[in-house]
N, C-alpha and C. Protein backbone atom coordinates (compact mmCIF):
# COMPACT_ATOMS: atom_id res chain seq x y z
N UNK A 1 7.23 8.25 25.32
CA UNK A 1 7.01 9.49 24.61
C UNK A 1 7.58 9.36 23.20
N UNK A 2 6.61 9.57 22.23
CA UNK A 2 7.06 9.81 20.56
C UNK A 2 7.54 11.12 20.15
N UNK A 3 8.65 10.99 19.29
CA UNK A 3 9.30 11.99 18.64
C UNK A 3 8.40 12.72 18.08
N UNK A 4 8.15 13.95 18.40
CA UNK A 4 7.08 15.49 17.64
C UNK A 4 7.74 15.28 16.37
N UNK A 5 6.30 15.59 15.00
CA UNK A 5 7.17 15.54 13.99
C UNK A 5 7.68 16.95 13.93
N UNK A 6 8.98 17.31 13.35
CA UNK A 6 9.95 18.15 13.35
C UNK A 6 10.95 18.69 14.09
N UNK A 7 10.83 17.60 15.49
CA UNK A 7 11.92 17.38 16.69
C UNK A 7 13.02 16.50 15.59
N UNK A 8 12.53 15.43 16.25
CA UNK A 8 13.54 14.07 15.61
C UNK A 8 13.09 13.63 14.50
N UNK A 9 12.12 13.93 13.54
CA UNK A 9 11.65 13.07 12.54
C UNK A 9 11.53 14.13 11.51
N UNK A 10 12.89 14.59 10.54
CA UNK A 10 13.11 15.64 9.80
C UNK A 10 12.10 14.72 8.53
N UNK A 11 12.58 13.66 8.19
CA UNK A 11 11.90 13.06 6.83
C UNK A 11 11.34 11.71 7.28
N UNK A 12 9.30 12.00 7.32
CA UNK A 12 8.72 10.62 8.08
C UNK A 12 9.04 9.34 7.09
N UNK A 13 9.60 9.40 6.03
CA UNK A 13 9.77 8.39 5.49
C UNK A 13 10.80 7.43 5.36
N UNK A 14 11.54 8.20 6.47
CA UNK A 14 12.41 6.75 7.03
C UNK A 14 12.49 6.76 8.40
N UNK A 15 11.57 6.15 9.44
CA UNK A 15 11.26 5.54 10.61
C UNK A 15 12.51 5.61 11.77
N UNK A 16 13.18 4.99 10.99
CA UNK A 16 14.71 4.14 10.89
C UNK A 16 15.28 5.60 11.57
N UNK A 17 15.77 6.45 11.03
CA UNK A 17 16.04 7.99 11.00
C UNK A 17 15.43 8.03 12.41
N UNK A 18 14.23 8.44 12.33
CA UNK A 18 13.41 9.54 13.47
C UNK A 18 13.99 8.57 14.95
N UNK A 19 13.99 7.59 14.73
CA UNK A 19 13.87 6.41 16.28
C UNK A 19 15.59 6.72 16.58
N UNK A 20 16.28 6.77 15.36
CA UNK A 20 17.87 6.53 16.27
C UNK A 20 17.90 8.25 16.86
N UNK A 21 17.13 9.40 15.74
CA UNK A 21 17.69 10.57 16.47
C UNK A 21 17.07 10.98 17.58
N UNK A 22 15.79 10.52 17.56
CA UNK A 22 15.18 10.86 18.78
C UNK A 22 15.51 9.94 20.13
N UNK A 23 16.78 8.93 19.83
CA UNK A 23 17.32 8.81 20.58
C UNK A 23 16.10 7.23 21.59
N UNK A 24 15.35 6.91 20.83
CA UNK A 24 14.10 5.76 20.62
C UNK A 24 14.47 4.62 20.46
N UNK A 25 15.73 4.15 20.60
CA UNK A 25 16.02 2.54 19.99
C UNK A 25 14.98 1.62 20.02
N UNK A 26 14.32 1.95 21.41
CA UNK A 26 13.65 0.64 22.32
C UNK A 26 12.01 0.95 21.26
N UNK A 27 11.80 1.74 20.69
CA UNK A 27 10.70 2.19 19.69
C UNK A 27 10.69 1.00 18.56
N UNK A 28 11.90 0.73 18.55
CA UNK A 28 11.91 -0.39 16.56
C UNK A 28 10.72 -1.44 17.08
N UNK A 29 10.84 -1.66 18.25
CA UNK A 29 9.42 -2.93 18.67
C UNK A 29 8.40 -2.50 18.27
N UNK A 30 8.14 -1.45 18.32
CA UNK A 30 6.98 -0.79 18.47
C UNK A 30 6.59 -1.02 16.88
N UNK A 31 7.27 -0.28 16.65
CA UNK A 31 7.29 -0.11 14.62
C UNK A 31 7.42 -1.30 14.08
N UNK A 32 7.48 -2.31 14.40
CA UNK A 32 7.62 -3.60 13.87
C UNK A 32 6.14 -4.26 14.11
N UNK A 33 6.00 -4.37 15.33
CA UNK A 33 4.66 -4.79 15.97
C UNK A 33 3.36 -4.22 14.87
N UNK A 34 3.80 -2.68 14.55
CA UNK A 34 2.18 -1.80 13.91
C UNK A 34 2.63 -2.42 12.37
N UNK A 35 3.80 -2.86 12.07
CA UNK A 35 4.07 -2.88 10.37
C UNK A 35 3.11 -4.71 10.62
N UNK A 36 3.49 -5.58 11.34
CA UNK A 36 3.32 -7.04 11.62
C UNK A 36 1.66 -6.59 11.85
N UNK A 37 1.05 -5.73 12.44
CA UNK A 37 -0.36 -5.80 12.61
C UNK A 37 -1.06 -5.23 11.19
N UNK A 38 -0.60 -4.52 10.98
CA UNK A 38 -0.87 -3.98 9.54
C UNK A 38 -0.97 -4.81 8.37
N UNK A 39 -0.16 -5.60 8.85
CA UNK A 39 0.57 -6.66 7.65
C UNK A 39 -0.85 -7.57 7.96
N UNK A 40 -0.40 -8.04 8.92
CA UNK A 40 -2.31 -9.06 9.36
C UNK A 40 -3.38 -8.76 8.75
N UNK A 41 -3.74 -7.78 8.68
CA UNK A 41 -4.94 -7.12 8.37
C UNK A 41 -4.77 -7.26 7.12
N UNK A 42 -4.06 -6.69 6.45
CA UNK A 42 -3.63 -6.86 4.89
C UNK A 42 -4.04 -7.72 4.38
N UNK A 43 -3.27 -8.88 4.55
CA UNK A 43 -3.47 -10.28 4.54
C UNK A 43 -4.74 -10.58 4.61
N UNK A 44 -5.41 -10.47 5.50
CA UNK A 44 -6.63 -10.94 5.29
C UNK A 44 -7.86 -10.41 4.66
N UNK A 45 -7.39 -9.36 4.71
CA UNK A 45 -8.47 -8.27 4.42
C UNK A 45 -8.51 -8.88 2.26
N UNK A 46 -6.59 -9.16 1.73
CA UNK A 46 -6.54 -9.58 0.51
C UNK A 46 -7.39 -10.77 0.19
N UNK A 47 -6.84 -11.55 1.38
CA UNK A 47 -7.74 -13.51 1.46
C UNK A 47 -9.25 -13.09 1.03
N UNK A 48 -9.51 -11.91 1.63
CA UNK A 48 -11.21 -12.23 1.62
C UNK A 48 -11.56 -11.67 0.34
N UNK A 49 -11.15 -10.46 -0.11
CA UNK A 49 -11.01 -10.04 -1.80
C UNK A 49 -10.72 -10.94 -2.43
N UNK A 50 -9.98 -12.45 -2.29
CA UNK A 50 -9.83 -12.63 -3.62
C UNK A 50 -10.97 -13.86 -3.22
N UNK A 51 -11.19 -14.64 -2.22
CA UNK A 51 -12.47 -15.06 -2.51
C UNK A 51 -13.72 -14.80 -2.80
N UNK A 52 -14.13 -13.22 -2.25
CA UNK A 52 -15.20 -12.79 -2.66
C UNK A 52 -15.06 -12.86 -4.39
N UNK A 53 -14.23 -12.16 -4.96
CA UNK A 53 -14.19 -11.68 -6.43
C UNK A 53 -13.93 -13.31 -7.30
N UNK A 54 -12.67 -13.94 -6.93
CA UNK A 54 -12.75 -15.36 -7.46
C UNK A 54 -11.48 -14.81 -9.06
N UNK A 55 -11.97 -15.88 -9.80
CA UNK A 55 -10.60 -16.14 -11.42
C UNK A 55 -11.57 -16.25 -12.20
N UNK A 56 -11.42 -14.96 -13.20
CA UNK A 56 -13.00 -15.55 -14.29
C UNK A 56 -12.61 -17.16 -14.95
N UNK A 57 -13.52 -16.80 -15.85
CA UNK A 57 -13.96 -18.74 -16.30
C UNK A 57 -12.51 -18.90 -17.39
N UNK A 58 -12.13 -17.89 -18.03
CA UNK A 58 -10.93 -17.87 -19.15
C UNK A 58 -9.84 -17.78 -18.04
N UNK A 59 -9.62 -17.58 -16.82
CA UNK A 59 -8.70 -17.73 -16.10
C UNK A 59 -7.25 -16.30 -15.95
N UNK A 60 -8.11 -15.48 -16.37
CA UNK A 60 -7.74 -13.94 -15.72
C UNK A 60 -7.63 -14.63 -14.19
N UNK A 61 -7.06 -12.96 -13.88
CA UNK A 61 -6.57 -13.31 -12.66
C UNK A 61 -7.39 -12.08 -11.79
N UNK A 62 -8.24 -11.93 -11.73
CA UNK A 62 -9.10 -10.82 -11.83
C UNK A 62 -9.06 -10.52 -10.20
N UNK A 63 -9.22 -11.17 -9.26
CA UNK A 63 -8.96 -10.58 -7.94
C UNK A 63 -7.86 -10.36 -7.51
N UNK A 64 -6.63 -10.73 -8.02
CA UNK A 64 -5.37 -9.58 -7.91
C UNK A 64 -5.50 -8.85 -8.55
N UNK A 65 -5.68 -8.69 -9.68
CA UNK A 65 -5.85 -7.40 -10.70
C UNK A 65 -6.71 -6.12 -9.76
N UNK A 66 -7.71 -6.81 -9.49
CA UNK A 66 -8.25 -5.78 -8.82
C UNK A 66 -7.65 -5.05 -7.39
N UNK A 67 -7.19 -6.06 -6.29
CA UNK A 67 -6.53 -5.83 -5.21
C UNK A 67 -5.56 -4.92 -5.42
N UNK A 68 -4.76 -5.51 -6.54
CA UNK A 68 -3.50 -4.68 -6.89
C UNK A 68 -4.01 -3.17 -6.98
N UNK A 69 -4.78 -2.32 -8.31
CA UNK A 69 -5.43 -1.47 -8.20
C UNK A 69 -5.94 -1.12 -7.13
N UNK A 70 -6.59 -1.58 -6.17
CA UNK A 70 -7.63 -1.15 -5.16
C UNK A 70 -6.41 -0.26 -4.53
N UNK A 71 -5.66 -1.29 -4.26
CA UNK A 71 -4.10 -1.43 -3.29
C UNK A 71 -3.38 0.07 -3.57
N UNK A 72 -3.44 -0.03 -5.21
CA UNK A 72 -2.38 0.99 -5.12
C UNK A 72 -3.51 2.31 -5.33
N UNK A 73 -4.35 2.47 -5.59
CA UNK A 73 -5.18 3.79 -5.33
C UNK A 73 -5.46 4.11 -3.58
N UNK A 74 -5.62 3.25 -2.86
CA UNK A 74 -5.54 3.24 -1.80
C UNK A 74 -4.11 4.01 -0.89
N UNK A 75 -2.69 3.20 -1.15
CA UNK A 75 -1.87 3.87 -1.18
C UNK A 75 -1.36 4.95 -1.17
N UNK A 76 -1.76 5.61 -2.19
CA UNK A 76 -1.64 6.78 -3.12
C UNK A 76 -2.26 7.80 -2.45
N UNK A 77 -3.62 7.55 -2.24
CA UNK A 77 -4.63 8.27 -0.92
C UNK A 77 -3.65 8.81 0.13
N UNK A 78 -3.68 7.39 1.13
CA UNK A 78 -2.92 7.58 2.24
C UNK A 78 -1.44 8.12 2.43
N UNK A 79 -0.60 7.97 1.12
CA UNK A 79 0.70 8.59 1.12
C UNK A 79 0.01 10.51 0.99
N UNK A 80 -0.50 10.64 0.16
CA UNK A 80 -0.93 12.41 0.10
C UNK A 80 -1.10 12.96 1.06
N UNK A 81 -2.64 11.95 2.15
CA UNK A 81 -2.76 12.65 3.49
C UNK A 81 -1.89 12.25 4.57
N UNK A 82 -1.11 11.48 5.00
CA UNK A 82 -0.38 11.12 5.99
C UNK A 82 0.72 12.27 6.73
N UNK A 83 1.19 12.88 5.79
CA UNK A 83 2.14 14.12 5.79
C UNK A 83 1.00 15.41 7.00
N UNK A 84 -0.44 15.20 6.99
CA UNK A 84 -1.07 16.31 7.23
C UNK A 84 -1.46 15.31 8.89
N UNK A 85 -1.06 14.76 9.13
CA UNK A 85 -1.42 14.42 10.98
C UNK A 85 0.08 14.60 11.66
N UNK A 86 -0.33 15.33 12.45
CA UNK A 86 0.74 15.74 13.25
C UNK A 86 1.58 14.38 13.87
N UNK A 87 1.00 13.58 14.46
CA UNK A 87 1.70 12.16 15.27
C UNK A 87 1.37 11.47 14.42
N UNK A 88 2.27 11.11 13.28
CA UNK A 88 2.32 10.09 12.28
C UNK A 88 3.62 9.50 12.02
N UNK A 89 3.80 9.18 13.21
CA UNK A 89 5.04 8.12 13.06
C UNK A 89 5.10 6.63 12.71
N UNK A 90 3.77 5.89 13.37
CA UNK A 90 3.83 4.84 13.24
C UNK A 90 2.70 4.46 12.10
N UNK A 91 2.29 5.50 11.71
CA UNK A 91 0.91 5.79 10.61
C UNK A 91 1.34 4.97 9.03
N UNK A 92 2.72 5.71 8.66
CA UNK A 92 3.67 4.51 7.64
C UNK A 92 3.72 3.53 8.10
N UNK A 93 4.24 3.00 8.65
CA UNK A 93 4.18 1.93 8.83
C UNK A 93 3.52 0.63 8.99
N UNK A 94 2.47 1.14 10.18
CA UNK A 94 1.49 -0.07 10.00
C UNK A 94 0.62 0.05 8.50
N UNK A 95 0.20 1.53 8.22
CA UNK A 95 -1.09 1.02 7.10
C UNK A 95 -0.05 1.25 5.62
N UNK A 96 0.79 2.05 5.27
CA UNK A 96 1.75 1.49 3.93
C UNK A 96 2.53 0.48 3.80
N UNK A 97 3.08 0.24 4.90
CA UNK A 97 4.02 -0.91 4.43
C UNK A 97 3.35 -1.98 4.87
N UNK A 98 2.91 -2.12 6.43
CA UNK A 98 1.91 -3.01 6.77
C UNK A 98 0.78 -3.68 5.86
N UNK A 99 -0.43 -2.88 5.88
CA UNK A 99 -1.83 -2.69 5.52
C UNK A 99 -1.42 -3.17 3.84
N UNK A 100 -1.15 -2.30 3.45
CA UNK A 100 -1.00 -2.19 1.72
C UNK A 100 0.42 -2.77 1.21
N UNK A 101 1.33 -3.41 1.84
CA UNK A 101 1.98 -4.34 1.50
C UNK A 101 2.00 -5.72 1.55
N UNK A 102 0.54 -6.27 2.91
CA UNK A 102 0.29 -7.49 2.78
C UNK A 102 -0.89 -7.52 1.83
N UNK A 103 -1.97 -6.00 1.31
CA UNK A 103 -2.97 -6.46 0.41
C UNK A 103 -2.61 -6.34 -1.09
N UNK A 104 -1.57 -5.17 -0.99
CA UNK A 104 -0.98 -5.84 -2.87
C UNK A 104 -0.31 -6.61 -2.68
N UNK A 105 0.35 -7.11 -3.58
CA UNK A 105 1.37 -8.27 -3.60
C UNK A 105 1.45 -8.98 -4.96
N UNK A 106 2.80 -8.15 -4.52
CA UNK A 106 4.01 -8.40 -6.09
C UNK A 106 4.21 -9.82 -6.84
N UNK A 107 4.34 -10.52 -5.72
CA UNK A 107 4.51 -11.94 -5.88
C UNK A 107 3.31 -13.17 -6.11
N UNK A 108 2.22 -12.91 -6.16
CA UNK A 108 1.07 -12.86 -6.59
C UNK A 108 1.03 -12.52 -8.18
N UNK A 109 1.17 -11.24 -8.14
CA UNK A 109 1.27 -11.12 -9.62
C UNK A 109 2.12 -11.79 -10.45
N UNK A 110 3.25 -11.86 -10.07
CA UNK A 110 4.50 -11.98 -10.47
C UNK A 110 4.23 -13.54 -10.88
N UNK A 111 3.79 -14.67 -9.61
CA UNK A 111 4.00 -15.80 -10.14
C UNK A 111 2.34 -16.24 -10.94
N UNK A 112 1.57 -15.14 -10.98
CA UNK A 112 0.41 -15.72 -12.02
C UNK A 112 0.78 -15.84 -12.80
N UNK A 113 1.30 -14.51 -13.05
CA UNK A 113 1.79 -14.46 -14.74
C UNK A 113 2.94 -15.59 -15.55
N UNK A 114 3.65 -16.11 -14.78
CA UNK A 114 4.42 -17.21 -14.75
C UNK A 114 3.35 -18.18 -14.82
N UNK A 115 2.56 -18.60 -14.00
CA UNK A 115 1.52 -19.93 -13.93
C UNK A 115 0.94 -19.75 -15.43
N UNK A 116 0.54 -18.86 -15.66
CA UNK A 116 -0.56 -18.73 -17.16
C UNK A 116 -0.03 -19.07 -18.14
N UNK A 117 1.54 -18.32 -18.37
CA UNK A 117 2.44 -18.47 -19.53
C UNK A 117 2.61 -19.85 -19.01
N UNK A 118 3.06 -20.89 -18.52
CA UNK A 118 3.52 -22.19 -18.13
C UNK A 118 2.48 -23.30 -18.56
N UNK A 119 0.89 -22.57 -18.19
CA UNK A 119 -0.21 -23.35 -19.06
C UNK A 119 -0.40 -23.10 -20.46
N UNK A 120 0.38 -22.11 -21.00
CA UNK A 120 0.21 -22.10 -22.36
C UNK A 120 -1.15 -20.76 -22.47
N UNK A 121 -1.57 -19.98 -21.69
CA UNK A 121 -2.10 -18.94 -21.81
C UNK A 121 -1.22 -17.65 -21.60
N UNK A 122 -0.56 -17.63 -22.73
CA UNK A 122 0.30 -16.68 -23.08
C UNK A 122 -0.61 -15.13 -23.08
N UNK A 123 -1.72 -15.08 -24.29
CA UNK A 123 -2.49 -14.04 -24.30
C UNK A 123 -2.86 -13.33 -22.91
N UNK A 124 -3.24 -14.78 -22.49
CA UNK A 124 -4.01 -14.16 -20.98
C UNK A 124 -3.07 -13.42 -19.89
N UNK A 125 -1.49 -14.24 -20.25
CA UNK A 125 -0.19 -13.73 -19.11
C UNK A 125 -0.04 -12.26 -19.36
N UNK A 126 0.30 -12.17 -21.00
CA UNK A 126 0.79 -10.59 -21.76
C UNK A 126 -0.56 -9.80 -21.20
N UNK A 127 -2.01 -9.65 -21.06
CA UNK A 127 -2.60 -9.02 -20.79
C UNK A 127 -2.82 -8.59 -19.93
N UNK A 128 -2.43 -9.38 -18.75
CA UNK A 128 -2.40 -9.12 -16.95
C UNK A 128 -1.72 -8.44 -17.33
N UNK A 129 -0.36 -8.55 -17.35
CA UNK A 129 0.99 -7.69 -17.23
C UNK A 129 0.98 -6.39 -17.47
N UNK A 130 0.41 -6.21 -18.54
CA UNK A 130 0.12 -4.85 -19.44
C UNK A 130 -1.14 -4.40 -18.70
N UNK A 131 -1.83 -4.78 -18.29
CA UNK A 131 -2.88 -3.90 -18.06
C UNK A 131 -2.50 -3.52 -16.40
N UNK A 132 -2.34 -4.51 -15.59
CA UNK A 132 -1.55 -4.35 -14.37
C UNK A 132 -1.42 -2.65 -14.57
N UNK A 133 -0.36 -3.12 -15.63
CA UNK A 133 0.85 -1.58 -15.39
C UNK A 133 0.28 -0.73 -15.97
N UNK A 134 -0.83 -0.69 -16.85
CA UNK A 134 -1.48 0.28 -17.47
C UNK A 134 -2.88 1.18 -16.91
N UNK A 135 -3.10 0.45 -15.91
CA UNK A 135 -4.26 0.66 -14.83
C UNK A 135 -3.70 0.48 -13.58
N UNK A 136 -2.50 0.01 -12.93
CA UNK A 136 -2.43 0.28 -11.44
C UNK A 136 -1.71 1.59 -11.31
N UNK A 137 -0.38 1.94 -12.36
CA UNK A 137 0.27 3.18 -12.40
C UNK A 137 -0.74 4.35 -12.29
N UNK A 138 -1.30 4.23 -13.30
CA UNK A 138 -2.48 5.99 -13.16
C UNK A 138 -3.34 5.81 -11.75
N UNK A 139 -3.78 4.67 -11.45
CA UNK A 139 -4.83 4.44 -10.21
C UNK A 139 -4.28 4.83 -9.37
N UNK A 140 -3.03 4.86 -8.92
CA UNK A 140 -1.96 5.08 -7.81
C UNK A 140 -1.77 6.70 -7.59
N UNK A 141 -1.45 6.94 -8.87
CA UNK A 141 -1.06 8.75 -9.42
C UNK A 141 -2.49 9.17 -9.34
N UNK A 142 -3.86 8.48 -9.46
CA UNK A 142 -4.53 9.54 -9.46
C UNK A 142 -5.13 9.18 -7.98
N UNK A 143 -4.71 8.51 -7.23
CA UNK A 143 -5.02 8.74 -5.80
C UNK A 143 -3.99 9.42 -4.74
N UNK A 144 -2.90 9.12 -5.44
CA UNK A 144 -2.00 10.68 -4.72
C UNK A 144 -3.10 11.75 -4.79
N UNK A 145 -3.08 12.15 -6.60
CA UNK A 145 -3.36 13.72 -7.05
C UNK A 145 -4.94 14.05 -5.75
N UNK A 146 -5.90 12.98 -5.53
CA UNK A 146 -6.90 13.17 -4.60
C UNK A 146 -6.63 13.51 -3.57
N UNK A 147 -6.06 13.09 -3.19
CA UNK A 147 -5.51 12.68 -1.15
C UNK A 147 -4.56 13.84 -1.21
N UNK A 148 -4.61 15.02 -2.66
CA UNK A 148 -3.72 16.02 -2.29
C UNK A 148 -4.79 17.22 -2.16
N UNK A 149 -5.80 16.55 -2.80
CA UNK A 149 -6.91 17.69 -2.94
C UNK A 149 -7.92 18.30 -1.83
N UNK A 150 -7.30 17.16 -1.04
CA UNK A 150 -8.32 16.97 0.17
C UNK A 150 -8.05 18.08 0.84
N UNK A 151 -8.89 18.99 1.04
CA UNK A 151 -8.23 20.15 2.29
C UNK A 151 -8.43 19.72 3.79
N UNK A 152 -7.73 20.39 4.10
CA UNK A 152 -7.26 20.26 5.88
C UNK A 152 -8.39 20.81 6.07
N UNK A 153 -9.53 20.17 7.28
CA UNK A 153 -10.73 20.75 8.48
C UNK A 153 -9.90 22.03 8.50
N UNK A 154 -10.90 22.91 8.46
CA UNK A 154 -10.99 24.44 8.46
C UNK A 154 -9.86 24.97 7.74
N UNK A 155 -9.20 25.00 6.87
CA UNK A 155 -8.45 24.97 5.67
C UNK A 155 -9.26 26.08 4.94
N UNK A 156 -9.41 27.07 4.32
CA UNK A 156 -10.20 28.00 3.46
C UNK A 156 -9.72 27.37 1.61
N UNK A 157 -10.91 27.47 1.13
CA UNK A 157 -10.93 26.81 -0.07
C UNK A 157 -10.13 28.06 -1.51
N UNK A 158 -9.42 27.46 -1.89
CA UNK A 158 -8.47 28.35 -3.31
C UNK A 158 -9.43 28.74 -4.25
């Protein structure tokens, strides 16, 4: 039996919390297992994005760029509505930290931009970087602001 949210799980965003008060130890398997399946999926679901999309010919880095974005508008979605399902305990976990922590990925970015500057495509490093942050930040914020807009099934419209 899972903790009702507002029994044991005052704030769903720490897992950690809801399992010790609801008195769940034997639960962390559980939550590990959906973050590790999540994570799988991620993973591959990224593998196949960046082969489909590929490194243009100047050597952008264009299928993380995009993942990243996809990733964090995606995110952003699912953090807005997640709050609105009643049994969403293990819902963080597998698809935010899981799902969308094995398909963005920091370290990806992190060491392109290192690889490019190291080949001497400095322009090309400074432009990932900047645009990264200049297009994944709003993509993220404006998929919260959506996934807030969304009304609840039978919800009456403002």
């Amino acid at each position: 039996m899972l903790p009702e949210p507002g029994e044991a799980q005052t704030n769903a965003l720490d897992v950690d919390d809801a399992i010790r008060a609801a008195g769940f130890e034997h639960f962390r398997a559980i939550v590990f297992t959906a973050i590790a399946l999540g994570g799988g999926v991620g993973a591959l679901a990224r593998y196949g994005a960046q082969r489909l999309i590929g490194t243009d010919a100047d050597g952008f880095p264009t299928s993380i760029f995009l993942v990243n974005v996809i990733g964090a508008f995606g995110l952003g979605v699912f953090l807005a509505l997640v709050d609105r399902v009643r049994s969403r305990t293990l819902l963080r976990p597998l698809i935010a930290t899981g799902f969308f922590g094995a398909f963005t990925t920091f370290s990806s970015f992190a060491v392109g931009i290192v690889q490019l500057a190291k080949d001497g495509e400095w322009a090309t490093a400074i432009t990932y970087a900047v645009l990264t942050m200049l297009v994944g930040v709003p993509v993220g914020a404006l998929g919260l602001a959506l996934g807030r807009r969304v009304r609840r099934p039978g919800a009456a419209a403002r």
